[in-house]
Structure formats: structure tokens, C-alpha cells
C-alpha atoms as a PDB file:
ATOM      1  CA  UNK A   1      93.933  95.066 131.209  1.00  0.00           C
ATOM      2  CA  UNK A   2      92.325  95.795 127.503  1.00  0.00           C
ATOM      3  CA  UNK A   3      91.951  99.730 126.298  1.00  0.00           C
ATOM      4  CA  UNK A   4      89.400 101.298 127.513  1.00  0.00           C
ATOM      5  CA  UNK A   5      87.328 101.608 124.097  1.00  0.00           C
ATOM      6  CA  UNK A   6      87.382  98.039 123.832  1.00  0.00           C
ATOM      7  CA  UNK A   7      86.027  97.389 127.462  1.00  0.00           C
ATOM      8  CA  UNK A   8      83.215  99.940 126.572  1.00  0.00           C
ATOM      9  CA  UNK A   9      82.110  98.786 122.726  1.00  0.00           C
ATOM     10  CA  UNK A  10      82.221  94.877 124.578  1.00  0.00           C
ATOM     11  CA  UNK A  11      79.612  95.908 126.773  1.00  0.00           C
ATOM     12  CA  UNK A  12      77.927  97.552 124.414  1.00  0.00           C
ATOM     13  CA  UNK A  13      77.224  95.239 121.714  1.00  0.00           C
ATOM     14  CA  UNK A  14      76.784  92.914 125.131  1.00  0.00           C
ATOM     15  CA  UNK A  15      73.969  95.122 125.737  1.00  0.00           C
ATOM     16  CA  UNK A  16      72.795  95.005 122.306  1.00  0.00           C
ATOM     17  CA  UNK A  17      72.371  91.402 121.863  1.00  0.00           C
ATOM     18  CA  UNK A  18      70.397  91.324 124.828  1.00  0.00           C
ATOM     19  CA  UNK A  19      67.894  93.819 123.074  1.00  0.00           C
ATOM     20  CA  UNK A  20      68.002  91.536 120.410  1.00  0.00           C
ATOM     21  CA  UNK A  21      67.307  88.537 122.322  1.00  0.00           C
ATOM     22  CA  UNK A  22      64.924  89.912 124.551  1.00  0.00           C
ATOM     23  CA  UNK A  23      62.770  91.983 121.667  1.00  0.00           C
ATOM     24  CA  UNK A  24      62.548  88.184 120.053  1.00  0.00           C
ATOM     25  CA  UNK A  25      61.078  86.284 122.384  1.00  0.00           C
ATOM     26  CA  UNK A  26      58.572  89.520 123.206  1.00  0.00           C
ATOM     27  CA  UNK A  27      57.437  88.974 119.944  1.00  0.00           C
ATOM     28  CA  UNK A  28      57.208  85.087 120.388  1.00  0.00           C
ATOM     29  CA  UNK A  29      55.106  85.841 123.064  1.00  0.00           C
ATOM     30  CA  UNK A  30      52.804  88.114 121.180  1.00  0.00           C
ATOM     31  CA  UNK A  31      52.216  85.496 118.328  1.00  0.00           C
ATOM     32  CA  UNK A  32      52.103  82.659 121.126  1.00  0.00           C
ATOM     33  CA  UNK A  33      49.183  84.858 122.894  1.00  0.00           C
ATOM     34  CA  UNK A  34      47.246  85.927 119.463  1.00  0.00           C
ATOM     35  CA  UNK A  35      47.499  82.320 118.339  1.00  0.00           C
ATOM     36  CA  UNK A  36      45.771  81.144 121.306  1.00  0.00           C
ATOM     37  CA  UNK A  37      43.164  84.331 121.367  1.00  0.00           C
ATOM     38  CA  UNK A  38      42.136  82.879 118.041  1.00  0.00           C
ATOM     39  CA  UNK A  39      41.805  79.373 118.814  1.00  0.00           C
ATOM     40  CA  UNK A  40      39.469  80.798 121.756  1.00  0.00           C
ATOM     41  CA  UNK A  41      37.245  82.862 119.290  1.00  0.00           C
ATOM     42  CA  UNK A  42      37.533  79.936 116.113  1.00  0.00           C
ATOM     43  CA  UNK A  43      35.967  77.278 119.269  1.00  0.00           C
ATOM     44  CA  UNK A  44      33.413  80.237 121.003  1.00  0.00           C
ATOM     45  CA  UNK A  45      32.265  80.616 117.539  1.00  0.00           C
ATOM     46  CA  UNK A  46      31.998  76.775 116.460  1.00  0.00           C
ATOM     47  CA  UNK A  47      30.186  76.042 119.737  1.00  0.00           C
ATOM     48  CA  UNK A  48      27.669  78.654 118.778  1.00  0.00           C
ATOM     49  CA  UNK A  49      27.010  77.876 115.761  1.00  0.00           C
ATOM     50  CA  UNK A  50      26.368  74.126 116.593  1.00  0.00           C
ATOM     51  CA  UNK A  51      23.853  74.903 119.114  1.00  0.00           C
ATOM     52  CA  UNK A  52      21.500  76.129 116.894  1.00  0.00           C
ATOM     53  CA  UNK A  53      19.142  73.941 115.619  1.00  0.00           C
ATOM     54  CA  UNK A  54      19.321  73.792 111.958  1.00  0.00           C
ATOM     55  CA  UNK A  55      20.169  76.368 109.341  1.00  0.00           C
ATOM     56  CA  UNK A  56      16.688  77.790 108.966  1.00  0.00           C
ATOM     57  CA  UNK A  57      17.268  78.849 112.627  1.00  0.00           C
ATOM     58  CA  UNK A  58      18.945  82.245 112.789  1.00  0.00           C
ATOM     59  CA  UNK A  59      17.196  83.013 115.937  1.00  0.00           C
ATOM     60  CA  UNK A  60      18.476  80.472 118.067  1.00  0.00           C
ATOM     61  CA  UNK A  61      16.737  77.430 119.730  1.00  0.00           C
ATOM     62  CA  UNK A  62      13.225  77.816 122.031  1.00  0.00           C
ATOM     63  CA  UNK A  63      12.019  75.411 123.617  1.00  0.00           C
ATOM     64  CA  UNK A  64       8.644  74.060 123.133  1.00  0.00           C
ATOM     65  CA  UNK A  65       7.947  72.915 126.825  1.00  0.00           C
ATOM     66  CA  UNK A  66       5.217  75.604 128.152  1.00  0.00           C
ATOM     67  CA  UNK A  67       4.573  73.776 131.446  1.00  0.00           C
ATOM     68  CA  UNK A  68       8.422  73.965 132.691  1.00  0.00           C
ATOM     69  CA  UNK A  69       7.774  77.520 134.869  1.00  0.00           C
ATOM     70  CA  UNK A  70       4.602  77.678 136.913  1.00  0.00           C
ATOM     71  CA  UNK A  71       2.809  81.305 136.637  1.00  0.00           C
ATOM     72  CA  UNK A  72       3.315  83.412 140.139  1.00  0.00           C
ATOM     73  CA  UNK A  73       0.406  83.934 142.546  1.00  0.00           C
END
């Protein structure tokens, strides 16, 4: 059976390259989930900006149909 110190510093560094491993796929994970958080906001954005009309239309689109909604009693 090895020393004692050599059972312990085994384990440790063991230990340690778990960290290691575990800490880098955290951080995969993180730039995985920002990637995709920006890909969200870069299409929310491009779908936004293609409703509108035209580029003299900062206000958005209205429609021109009065008669759609009948008045209440």
C-alpha cells in the first residue's frame, strides 16, 4: 500500500482537475447561453424593425381602415 502523502496529494490534484474540468464547461455554458440571448435580441430587434413601414416611419404602422370597430351603444 503507497505512503500515506502520496494517497492524499493523488486525491488531491484528483480533486483539482475536477475543478478544472467542471469550472470549464460552466463557462461553456455561460458563452453557450449569452450567445443564444443575443441571437434572441439581434432577431426581436430585426423583426421590429421590418414591421415598420418605411424609414420615414418612426412611429410605427396605423392602419387606415376606420370602419374595422363599430362605435358602442
Amino acid at each position: 500500500m503507497p505512503p500515506l502523502a502520496v494517497v492524499t496529494r493523488e486525491k488531491t490534484m484528483y480533486a483539482y482537475e475536477l475543478h478544472r474540468i467542471n469550472s470549464a464547461e460552466l463557462i461553456r455554458e455561460a458563452d453557450e447561453q449569452r450567445t443564444v440571448r443575443q441571437a434572441v435580441l439581434a432577431r426581436r430587434s430585426a423583426r421590429r424593425s421590418a414591421r415598420r413601414a418605411g424609414p420615414d416611419d418612426t412611429e410605427g404602422r396605423v392602419t387606415k381602415d376606420s370602419g374595422r370597430f363599430v362605435h358602442a351603444a
